[in-house]
Each structure stands twice: as structure tokens, then as C-alpha cells.
Protein backbone atom coordinates (compact mmCIF):
# COMPACT_ATOMS: atom_id res chain seq x y z
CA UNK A 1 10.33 14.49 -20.03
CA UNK A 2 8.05 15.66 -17.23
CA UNK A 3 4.75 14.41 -19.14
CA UNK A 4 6.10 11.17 -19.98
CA UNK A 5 6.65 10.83 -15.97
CA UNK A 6 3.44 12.08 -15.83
CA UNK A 7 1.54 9.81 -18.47
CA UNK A 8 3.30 6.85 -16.69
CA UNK A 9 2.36 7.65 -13.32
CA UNK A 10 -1.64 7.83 -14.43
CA UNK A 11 -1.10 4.39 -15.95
CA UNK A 12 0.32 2.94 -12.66
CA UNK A 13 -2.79 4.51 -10.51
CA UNK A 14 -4.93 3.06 -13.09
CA UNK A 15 -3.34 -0.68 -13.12
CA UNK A 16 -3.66 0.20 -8.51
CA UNK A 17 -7.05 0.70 -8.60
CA UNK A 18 -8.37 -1.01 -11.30
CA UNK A 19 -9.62 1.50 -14.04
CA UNK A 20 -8.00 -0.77 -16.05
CA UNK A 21 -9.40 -3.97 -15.78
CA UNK A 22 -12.30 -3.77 -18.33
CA UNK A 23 -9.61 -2.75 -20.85
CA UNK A 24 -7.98 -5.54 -20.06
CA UNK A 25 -10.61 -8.43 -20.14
CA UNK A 26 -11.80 -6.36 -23.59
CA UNK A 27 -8.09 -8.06 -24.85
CA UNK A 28 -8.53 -11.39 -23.23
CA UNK A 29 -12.27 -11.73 -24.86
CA UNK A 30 -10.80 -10.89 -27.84
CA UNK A 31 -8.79 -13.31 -27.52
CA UNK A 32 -10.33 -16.42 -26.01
CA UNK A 33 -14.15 -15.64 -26.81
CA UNK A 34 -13.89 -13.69 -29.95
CA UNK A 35 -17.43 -15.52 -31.53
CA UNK A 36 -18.77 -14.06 -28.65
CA UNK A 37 -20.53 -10.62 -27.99
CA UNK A 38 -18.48 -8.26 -25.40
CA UNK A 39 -20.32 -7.47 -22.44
CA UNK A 40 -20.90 -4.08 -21.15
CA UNK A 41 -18.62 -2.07 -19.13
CA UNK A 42 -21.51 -2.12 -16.85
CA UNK A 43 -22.19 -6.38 -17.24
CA UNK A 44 -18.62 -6.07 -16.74
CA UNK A 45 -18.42 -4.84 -13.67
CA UNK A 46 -21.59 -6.33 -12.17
CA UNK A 47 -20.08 -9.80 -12.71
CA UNK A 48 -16.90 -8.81 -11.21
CA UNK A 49 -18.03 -7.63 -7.72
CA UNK A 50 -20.91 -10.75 -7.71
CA UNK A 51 -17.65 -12.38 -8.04
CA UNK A 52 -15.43 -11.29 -5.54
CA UNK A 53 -18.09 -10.68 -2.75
CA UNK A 54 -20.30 -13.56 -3.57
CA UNK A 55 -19.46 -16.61 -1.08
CA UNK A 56 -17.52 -17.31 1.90
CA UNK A 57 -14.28 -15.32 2.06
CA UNK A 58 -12.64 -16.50 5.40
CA UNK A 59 -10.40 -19.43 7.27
CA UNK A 60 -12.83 -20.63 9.51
């Protein structure tokens, strides 16, 4: 009982700080781009912060 808690309270600090997001996009480029080569964990994760830091990110 105690290492099921356990096992499902990793998974939800995963999904918090995003450990699992490569896993994820693996299964949506499976998906949508499947002709396509899989990046690297690394391209992965380049891409992703050039995405969210790249721009202007306020109001005004």
C-alpha cells in the first residue's frame, strides 16, 4: 500500500516540475511527426527554454 502512495507521489512531483515533459512530447512526436527523427533530450530542452524566455513576456 505504502509504495503505491509512494510511486504515485514521485509521479505527481515529476508532472510539478516537469521531469516529465520530454516523455511526454516523445508520445506526441510519435504521434503527429512519426516520419520524423526525435530530437534529443538535450535539443529538447534547448528549444523549450528558447521558447518560453525568448520574446516579450509582459502587459505593457
Amino acid at each position: 500500500m505504502w509504495h503505491l502512495l509512494w510511486n504515485r507521489f514521485k509521479q505527481i512531483l515529476r508532472v510539478l516540475n516537469g521531469d516529465d515533459a520530454y516523455a511526454r512530447y516523445l508520445a506526441h512526436w510519435r504521434i503527429l511527426h512519426a516520419e520524423e527523427p526525435l530530437p534529443s533530450r538535450a535539443e529538447f530542452f534547448r528549444r523549450e527554454t528558447e521558447r518560453r524566455w525568448n520574446g516579450i513576456r509582459r502587459c505593457c
